[in-house]
Each structure stands twice: as structure tokens, then as C-alpha cells.
C-alpha atoms as a PDB file:
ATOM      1  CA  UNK A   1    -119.074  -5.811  89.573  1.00  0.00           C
ATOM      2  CA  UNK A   2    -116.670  -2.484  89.637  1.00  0.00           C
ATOM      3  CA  UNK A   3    -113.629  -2.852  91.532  1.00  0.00           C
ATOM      4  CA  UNK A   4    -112.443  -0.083  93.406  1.00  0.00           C
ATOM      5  CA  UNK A   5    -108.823   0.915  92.975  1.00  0.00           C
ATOM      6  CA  UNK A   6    -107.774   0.430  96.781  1.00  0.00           C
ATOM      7  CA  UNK A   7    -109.337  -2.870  97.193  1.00  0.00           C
ATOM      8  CA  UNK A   8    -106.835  -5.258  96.180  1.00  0.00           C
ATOM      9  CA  UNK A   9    -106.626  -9.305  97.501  1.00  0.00           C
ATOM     10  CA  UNK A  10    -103.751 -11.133  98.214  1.00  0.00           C
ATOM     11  CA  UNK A  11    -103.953 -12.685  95.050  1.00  0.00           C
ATOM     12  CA  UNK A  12    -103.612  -9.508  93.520  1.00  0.00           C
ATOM     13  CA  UNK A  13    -100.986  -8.533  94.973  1.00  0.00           C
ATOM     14  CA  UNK A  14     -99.245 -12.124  94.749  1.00  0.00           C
ATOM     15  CA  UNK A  15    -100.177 -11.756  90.887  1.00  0.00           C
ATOM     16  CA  UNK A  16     -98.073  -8.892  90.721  1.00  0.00           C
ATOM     17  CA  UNK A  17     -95.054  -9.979  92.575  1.00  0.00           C
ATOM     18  CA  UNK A  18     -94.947 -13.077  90.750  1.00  0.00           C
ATOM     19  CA  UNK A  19     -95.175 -10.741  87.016  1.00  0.00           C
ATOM     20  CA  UNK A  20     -92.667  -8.015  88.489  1.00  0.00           C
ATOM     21  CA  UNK A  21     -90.135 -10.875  89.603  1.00  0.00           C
ATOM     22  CA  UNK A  22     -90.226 -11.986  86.051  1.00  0.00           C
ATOM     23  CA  UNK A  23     -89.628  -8.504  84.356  1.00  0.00           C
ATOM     24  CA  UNK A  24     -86.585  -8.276  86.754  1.00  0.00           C
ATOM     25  CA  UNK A  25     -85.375 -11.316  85.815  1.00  0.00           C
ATOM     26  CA  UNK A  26     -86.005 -11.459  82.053  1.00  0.00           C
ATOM     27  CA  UNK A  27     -84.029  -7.676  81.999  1.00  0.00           C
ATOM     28  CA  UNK A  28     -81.161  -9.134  83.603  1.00  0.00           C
ATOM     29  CA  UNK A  29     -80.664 -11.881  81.672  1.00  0.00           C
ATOM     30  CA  UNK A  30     -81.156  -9.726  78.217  1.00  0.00           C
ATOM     31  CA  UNK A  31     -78.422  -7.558  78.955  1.00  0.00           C
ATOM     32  CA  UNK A  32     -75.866  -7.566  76.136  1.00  0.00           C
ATOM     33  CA  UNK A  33     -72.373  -7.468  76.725  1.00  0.00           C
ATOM     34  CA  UNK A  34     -69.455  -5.160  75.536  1.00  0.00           C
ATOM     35  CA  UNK A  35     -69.048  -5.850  71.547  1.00  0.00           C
ATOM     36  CA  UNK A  36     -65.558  -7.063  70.974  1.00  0.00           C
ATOM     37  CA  UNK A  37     -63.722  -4.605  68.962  1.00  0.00           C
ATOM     38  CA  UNK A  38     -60.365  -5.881  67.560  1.00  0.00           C
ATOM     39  CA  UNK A  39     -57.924  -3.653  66.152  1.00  0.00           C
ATOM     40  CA  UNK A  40     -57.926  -3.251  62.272  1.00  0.00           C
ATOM     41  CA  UNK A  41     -53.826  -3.931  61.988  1.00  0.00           C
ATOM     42  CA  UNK A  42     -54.798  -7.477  63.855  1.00  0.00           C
ATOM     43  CA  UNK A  43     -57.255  -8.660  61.650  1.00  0.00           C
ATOM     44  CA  UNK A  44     -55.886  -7.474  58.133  1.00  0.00           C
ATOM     45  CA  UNK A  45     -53.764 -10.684  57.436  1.00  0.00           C
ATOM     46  CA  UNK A  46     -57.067 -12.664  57.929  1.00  0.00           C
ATOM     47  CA  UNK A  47     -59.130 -10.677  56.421  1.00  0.00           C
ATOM     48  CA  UNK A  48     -56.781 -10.232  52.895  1.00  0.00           C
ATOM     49  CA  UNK A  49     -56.415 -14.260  53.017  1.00  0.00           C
ATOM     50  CA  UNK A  50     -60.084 -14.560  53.504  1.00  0.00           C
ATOM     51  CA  UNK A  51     -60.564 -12.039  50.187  1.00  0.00           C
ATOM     52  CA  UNK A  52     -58.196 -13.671  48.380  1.00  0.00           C
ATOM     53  CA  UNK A  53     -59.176 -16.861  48.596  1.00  0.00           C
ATOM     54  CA  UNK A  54     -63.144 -16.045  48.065  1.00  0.00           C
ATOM     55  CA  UNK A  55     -61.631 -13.876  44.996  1.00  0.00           C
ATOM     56  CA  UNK A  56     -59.517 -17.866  43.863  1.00  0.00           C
ATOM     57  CA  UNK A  57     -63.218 -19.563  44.299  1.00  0.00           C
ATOM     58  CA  UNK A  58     -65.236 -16.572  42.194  1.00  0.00           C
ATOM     59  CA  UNK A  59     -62.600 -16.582  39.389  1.00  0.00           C
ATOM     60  CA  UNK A  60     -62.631 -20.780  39.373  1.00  0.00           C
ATOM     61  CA  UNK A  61     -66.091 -20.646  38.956  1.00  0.00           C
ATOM     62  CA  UNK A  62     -66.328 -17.329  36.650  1.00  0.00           C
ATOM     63  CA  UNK A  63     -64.124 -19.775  34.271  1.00  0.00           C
ATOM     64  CA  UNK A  64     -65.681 -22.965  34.461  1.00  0.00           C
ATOM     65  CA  UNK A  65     -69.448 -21.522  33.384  1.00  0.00           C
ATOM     66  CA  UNK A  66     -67.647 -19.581  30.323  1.00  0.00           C
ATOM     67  CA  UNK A  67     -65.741 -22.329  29.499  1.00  0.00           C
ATOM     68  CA  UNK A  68     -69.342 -24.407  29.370  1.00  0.00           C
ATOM     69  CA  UNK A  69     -71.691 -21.657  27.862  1.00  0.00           C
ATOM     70  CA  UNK A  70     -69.061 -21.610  24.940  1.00  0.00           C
ATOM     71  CA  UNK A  71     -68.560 -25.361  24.535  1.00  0.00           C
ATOM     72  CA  UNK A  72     -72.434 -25.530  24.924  1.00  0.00           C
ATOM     73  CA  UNK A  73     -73.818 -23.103  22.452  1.00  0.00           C
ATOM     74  CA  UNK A  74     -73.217 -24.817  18.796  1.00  0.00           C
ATOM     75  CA  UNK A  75     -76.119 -23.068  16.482  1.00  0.00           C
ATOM     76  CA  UNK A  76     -77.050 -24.639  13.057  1.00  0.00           C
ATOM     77  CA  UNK A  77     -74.889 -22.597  10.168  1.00  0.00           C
ATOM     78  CA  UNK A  78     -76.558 -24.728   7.385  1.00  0.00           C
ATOM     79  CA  UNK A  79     -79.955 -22.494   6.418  1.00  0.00           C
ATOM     80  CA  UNK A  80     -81.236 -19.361   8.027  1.00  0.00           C
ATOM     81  CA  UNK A  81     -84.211 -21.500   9.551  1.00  0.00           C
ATOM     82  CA  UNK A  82     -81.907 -24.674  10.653  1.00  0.00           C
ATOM     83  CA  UNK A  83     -79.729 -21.119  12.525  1.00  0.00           C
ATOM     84  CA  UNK A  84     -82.909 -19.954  14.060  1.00  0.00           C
ATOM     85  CA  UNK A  85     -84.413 -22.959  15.415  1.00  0.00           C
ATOM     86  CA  UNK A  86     -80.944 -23.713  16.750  1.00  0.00           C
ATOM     87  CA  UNK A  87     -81.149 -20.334  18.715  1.00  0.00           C
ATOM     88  CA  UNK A  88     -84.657 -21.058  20.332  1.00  0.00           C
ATOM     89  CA  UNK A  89     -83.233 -23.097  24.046  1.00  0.00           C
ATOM     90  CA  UNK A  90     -81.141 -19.809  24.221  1.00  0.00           C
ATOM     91  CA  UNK A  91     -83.509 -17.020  24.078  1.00  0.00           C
ATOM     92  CA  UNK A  92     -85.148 -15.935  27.378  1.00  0.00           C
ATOM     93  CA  UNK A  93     -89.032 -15.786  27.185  1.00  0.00           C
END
């Protein structure tokens, strides 16, 4: 059955109140507010402890895994075989 264009029922039209009601609302409630901008001279001292002590943490842990990979890696000096079979766990395949 075709419809014709200007023969719309109530439910229709209550259909679209109810859908238009809803796009009002949802836009309202998306709408973003101002970004806080704080001023660069206000947030340096933060920021530089911030760096410095992620910079402390790297370094810590920068030290601790060469202070293991060199403890760790004892090849075999006794033949040229015993050297390369020692060296086998630290290739990458």
C-alpha cells in the first residue's frame, strides 16, 4: 500500500515528536564545555618535577637491566665450540 506524503496519523506525528524531543535533548547534553587553559608560567614547576622524577625512574631502571645483562651473560672461554654453544640463549632467531 503507497502512502501519500500528506496523509500522516497521529501516530506519525507522535513518532516524530517523541524522536525530535530526543535529538534536542541528546544535543544539549553533548555540548562540551570551555577547555581549561592554564598559563604555561603556572604549570612549569609541576611539570619540571613531573620530568624529573620520570627521568630518576628511567635512569633507575636503565641501570638495573645493564647491571643484570652484564652479570648475566658469562660465555664459555674454554674451546671455540664450549664459546659458541655458550652464545646460543643470546642470539635472536
Amino acid at each position: 500500500m503507497k502512502r501519500n506524503s500528506s496523509n500522516y496519523t497521529v501516530k506519525d506525528i507522535f513518532i516524530f515528536c517523541i524522536v525530535s524531543g530526543l535529538f534536542s535533548i541528546s544535543s544539549i547534553a553533548q555540548q562540551i564545555p570551555e577547555q581549561f587553559r592554564e598559563p604555561f608560567s603556572n604549570s612549569f614547576p609541576i611539570r619540571k618535577d613531573q620530568h624529573l622524577e620520570l627521568k630518576a625512574y628511567a635512569d633507575k631502571l636503565l641501570e638495573d637491566n645493564i647491571k643484570t645483562s652484564i652479570l648475566s651473560f658469562k660465555p664459555e672461554f674454554f674451546s671455540i665450540e664450549d664459546y659458541e654453544n655458550s652464545l646460543y640463549p643470546y642470539r635472536k632467531n
